[in-house]
Protein backbone atom coordinates (compact mmCIF):
# COMPACT_ATOMS: atom_id res chain seq x y z
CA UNK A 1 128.40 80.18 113.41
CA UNK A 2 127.50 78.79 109.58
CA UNK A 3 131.01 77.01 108.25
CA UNK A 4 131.46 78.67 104.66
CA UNK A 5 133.89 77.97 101.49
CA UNK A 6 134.70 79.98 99.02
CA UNK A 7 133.68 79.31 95.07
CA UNK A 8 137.46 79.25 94.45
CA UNK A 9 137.80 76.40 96.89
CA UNK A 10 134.94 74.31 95.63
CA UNK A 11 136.45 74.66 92.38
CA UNK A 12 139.82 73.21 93.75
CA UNK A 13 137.55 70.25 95.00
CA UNK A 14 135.88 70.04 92.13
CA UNK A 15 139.00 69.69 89.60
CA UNK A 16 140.70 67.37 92.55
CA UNK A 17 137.81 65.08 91.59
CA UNK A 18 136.50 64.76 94.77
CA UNK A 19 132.94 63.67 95.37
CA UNK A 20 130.50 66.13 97.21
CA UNK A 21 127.24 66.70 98.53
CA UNK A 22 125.96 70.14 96.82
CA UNK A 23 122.47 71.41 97.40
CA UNK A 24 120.88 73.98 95.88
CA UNK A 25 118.33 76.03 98.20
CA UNK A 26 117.27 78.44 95.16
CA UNK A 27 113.71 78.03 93.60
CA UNK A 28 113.59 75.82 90.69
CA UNK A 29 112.70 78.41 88.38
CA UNK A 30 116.26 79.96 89.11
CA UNK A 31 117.70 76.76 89.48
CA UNK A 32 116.68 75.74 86.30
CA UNK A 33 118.45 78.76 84.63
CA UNK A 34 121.66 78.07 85.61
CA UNK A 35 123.13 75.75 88.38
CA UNK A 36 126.57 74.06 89.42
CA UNK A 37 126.49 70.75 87.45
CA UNK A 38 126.46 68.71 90.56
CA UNK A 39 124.11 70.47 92.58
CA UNK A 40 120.89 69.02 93.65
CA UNK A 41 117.99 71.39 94.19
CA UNK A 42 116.19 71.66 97.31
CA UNK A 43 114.18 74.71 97.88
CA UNK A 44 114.78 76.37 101.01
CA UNK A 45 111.14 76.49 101.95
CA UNK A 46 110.98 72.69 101.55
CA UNK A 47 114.44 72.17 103.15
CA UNK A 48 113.61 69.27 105.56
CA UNK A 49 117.06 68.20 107.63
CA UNK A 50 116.57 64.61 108.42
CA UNK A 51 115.61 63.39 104.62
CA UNK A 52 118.62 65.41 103.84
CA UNK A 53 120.77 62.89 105.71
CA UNK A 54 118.26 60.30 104.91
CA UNK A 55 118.80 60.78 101.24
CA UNK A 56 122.93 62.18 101.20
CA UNK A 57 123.51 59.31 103.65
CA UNK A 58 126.06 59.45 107.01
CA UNK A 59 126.46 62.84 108.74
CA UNK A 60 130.49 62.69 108.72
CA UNK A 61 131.07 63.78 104.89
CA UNK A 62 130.18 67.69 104.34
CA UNK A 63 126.64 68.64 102.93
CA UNK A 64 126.88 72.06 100.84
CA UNK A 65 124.57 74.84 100.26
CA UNK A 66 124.23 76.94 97.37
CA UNK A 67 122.15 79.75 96.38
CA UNK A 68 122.39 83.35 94.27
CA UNK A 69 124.72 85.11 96.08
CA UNK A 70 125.01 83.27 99.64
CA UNK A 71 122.23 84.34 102.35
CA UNK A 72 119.58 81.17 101.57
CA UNK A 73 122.43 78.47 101.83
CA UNK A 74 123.63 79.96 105.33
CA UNK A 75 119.90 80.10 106.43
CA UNK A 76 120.11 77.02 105.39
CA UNK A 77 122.94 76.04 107.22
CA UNK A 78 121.43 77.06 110.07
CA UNK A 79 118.58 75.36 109.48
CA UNK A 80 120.37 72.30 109.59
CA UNK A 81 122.31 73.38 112.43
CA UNK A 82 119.14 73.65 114.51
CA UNK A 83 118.30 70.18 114.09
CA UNK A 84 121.23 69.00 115.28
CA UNK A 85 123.30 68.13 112.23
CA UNK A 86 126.68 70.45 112.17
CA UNK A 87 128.70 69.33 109.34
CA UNK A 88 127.11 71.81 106.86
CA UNK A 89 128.56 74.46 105.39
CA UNK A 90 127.25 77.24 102.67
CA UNK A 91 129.06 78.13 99.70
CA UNK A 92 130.28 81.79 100.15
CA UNK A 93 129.12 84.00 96.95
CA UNK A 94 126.85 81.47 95.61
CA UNK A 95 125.91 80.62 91.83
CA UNK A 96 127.62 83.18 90.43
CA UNK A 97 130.85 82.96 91.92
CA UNK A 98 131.37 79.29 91.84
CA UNK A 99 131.05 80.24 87.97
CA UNK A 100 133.25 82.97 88.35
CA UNK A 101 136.04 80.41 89.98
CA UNK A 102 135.14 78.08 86.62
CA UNK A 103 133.08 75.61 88.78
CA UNK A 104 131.25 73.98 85.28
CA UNK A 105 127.42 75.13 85.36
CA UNK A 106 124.34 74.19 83.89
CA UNK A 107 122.31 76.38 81.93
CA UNK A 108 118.19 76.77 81.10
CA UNK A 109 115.92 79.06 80.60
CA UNK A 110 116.48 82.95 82.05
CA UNK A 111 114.09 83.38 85.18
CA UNK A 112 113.14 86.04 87.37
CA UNK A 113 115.23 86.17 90.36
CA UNK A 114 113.44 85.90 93.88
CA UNK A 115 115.11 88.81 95.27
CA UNK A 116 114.14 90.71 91.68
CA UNK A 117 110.42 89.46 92.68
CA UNK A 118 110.22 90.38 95.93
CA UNK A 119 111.54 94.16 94.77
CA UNK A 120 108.93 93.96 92.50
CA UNK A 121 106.15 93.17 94.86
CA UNK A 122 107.44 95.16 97.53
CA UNK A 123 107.46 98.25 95.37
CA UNK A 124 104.14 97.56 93.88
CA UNK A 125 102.66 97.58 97.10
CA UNK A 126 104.21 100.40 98.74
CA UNK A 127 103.13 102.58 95.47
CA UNK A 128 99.67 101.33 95.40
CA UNK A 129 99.40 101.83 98.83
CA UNK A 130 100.85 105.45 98.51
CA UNK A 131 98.56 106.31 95.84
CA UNK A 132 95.86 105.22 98.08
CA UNK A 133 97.00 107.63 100.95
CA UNK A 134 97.16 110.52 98.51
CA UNK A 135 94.27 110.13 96.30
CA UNK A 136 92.08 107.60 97.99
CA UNK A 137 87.95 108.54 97.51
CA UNK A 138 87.49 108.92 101.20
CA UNK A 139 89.64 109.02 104.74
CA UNK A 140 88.89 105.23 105.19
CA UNK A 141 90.83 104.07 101.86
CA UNK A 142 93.53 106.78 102.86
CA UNK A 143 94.16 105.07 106.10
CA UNK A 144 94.19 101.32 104.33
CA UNK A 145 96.99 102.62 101.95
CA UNK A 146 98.55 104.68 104.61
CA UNK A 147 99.17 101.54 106.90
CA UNK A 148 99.66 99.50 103.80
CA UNK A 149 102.73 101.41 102.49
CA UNK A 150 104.03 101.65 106.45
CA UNK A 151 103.24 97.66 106.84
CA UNK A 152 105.61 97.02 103.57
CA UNK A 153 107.86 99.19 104.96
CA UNK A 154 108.34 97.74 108.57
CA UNK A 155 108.63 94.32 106.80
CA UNK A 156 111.38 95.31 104.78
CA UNK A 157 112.92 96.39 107.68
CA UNK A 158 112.66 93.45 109.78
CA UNK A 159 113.97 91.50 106.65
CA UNK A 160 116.81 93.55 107.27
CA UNK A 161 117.57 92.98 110.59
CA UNK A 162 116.79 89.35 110.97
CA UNK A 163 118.05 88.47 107.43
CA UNK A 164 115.01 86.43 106.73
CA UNK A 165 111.84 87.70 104.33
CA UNK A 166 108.54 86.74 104.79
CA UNK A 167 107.32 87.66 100.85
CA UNK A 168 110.08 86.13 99.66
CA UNK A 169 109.00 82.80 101.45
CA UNK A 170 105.66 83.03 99.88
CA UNK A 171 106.59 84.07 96.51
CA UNK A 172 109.17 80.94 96.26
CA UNK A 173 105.78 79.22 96.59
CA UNK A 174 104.27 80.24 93.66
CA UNK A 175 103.72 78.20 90.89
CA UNK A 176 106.06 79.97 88.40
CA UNK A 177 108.55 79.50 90.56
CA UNK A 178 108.39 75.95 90.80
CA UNK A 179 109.12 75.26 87.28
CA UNK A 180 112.49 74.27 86.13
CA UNK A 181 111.79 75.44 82.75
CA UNK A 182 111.96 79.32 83.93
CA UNK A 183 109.28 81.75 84.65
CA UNK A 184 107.40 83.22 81.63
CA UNK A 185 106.37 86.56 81.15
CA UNK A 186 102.37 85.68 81.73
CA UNK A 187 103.89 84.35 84.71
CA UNK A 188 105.58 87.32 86.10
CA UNK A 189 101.80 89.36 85.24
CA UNK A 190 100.28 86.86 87.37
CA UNK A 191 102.88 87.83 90.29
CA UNK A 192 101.42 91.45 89.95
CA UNK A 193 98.13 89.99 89.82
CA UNK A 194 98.30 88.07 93.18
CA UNK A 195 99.87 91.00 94.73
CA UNK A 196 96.90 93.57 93.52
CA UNK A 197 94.47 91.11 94.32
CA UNK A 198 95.90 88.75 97.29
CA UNK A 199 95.40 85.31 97.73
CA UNK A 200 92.24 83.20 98.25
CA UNK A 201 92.15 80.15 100.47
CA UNK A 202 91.73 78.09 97.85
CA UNK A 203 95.69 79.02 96.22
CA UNK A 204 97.44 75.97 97.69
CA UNK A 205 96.44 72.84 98.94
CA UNK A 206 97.33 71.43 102.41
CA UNK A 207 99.16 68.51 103.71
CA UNK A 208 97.01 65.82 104.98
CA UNK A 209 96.52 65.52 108.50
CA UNK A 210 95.84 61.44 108.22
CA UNK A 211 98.67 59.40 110.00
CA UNK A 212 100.81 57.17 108.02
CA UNK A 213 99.43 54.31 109.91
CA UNK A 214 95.74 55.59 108.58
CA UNK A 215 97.90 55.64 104.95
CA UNK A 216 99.19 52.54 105.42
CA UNK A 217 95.95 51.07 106.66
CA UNK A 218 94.05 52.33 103.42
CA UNK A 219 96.09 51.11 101.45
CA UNK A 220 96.01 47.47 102.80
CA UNK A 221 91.68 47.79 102.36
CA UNK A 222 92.38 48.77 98.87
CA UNK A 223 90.96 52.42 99.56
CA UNK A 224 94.05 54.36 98.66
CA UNK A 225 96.83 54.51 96.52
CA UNK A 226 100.03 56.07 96.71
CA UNK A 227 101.38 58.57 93.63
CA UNK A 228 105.11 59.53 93.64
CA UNK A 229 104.72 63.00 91.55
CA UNK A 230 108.59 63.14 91.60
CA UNK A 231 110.36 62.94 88.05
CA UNK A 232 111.39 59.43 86.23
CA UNK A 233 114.80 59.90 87.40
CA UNK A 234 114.03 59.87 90.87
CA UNK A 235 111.76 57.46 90.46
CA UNK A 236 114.85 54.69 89.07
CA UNK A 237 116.39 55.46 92.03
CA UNK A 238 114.14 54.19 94.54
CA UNK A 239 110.15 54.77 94.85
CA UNK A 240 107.14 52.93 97.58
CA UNK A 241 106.15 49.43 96.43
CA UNK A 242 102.94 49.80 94.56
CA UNK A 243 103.05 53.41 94.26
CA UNK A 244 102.31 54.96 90.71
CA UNK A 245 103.78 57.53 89.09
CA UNK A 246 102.59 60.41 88.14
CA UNK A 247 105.36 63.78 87.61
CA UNK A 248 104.17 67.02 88.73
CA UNK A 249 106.15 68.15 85.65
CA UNK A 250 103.50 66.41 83.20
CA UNK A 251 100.78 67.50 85.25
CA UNK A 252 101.75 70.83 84.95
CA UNK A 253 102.06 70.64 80.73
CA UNK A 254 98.54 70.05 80.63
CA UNK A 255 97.74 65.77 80.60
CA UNK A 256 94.84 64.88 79.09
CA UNK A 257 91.55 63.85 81.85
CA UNK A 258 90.69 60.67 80.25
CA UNK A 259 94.75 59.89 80.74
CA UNK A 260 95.03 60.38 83.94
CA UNK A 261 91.88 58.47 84.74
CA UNK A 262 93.42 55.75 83.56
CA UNK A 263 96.16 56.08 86.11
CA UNK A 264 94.33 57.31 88.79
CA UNK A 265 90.67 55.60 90.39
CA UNK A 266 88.38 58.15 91.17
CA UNK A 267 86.93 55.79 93.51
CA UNK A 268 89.90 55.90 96.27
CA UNK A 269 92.02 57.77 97.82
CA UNK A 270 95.43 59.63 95.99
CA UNK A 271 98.06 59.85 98.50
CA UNK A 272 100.21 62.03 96.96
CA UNK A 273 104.17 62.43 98.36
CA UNK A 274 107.37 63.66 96.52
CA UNK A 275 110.59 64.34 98.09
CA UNK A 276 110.24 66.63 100.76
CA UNK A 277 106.87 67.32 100.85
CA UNK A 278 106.72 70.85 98.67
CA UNK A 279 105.86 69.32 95.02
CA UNK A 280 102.82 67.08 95.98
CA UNK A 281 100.80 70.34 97.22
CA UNK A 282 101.15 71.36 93.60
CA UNK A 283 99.87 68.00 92.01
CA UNK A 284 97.19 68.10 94.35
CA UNK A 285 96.62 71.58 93.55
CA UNK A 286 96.40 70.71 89.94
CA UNK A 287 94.25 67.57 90.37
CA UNK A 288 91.68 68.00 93.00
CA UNK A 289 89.96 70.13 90.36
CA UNK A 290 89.36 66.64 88.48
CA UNK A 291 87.43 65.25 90.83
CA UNK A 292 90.24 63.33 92.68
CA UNK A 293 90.30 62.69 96.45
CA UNK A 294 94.02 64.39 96.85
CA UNK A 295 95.79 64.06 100.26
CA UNK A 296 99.21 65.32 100.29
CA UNK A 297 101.44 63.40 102.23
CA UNK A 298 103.71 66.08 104.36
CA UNK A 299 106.56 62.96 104.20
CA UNK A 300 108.50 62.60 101.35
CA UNK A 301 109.96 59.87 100.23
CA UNK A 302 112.83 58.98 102.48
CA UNK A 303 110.69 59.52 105.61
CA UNK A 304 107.96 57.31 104.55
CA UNK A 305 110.69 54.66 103.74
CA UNK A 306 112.11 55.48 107.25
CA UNK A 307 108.37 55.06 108.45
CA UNK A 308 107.93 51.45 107.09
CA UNK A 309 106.49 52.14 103.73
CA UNK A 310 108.23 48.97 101.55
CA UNK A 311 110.31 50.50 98.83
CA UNK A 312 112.07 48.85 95.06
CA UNK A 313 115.55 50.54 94.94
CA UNK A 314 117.45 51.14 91.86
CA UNK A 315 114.58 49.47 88.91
């Protein structure tokens, strides 16, 4: 059973001055239009338990999770649960009622929704696959959008029953959606895009499957080099000896080659890592079209401290 509290409460905790542990489990896009002031954003599908802790510290003070309305932070609650850390508990009503209650908020850039998304694909899918059924050119593409419509469908109702949503995990992933600076309208045409025309292999990039010891190892023969693609801020706080940094968000406005090759040797190896893993697919995403050897470390930053990796805290 998730522990919840209601925006109103948070709000008395809040004005009471007390000092809390808020993450937010929404995408960045929708994070960056409008969050609690002192939430920190961690995307559900990047959730990882132990650098929670590792990062929020001892287990005995309360983490809380946010999201739109309330389902993500309980799944994520339960995700937490599962790995055997208990004091958790999800913010009942999410975003919008902690506002409500006059919990101060953030605001950015309007964004698509992930539930509005995942409507939208859902619905696209189920109509082309209807049209399909009625007017497809012959019995073959009849049956495709027949069992297309009905394979929507059952999915919808599983996400339903079981309160978790398979498109709406893989949407979160998309690149528009990992922008704090909201989703843009050539954005949300690219969603229908993907959805006409699926996804190729080559759409994300994988975490490495070298150990750390194999990172480490490179890295003493001076045939690697670490990148930290998280922002400056998080950088000031604590970042891997020797590392260099490189944020995913300048990567994604568009940095100039001949810049970044003066950051990055083409000769070795980039081990990529971020916090929890989810950002560094997209660097490498963006920069193993360069040329660059990218591995993506699946490890983010406080379990590659945790794993021996020397770190500089606080310069």
């Amino acid at each position: 059973m998730v522990a919840t509290i209601s925006a109103q409460a948070l709000a008395d905790l809040r004005r009471r001055g007390e000092s809390l542990t808020l993450i937010d489990v929404r995408t960045p896009a929708e994070y960056g239009e409008v969050h609690v002031d002192c939430a920190r954003n961690m995307p559900l599908d990047r959730l990882d338990p132990h650098a929670v802790v590792a990062e929020h510290g001892a287990r005995n003070a309360p983490i809380y999770f946010v999201c739109r309305s309330g389902g993500r932070s309980k799944q994520a609650c339960e995700k937490m649960l599962a790995a055997g850390i208990d004091n958790v508990v999800s913010v009942d009503g999410g975003t919008a009622a902690c506002e409500s209650a006059g919990v101060s908020v953030i605001r950015g850039k309007k964004a698509m929704s992930l539930e509005r998304q995942v409507r939208i694909a859902a619905g696209a899918l189920v109509a082309v696959g209807a049209a399909l059924a009625a007017f497809g050119p012959d019995p073959t593409w009849k049956l495709i959008g027949a069992g297309l419509a009905g394979f929507v469908g059952c999915g919808l109702v599983f996400a339903g029953i079981t309160d978790t949503c398979g498109m709406a995990m893989l949407i979160a992933r998309m690149p528009w959606n990992q922008r704090y600076a909201g989703a843009t309208t050539c954005a949300r045409a690219i969603l229908l895009g993907l959805v006409f025309g699926g996804l190729t292999g080559t759409a994300f990039a994988e975490h490495t499957k070298d150990s750390l010891a194999q990172v480490q190892q490179a890295v003493a023969d001076n045939k690697a080099v670490i990148v930290d693609v998280r922002e400056p801020e998080e950088w000031a706080e604590g970042h891997l000896s020797g590392a260099r940094l490189v944020p995913l968000s300048a990567l994604e406005k568009g940095v100039n080659p001949a810049e970044i090759a003066r950051v990055l040797p083409k000769d070795k190896i980039i081990y990529c890592h971020c916090l929890v893993g989810g950002r560094c697919l997209e660097a490498a995403r963006l920069l193993q079209p360069l040329g660059y050897d990218v591995r993506p470390l699946k490890a983010g930053y406080p379990a590659l401290v945790k794993a021996g990796f020397p770190a500089v805290v606080g310069q």
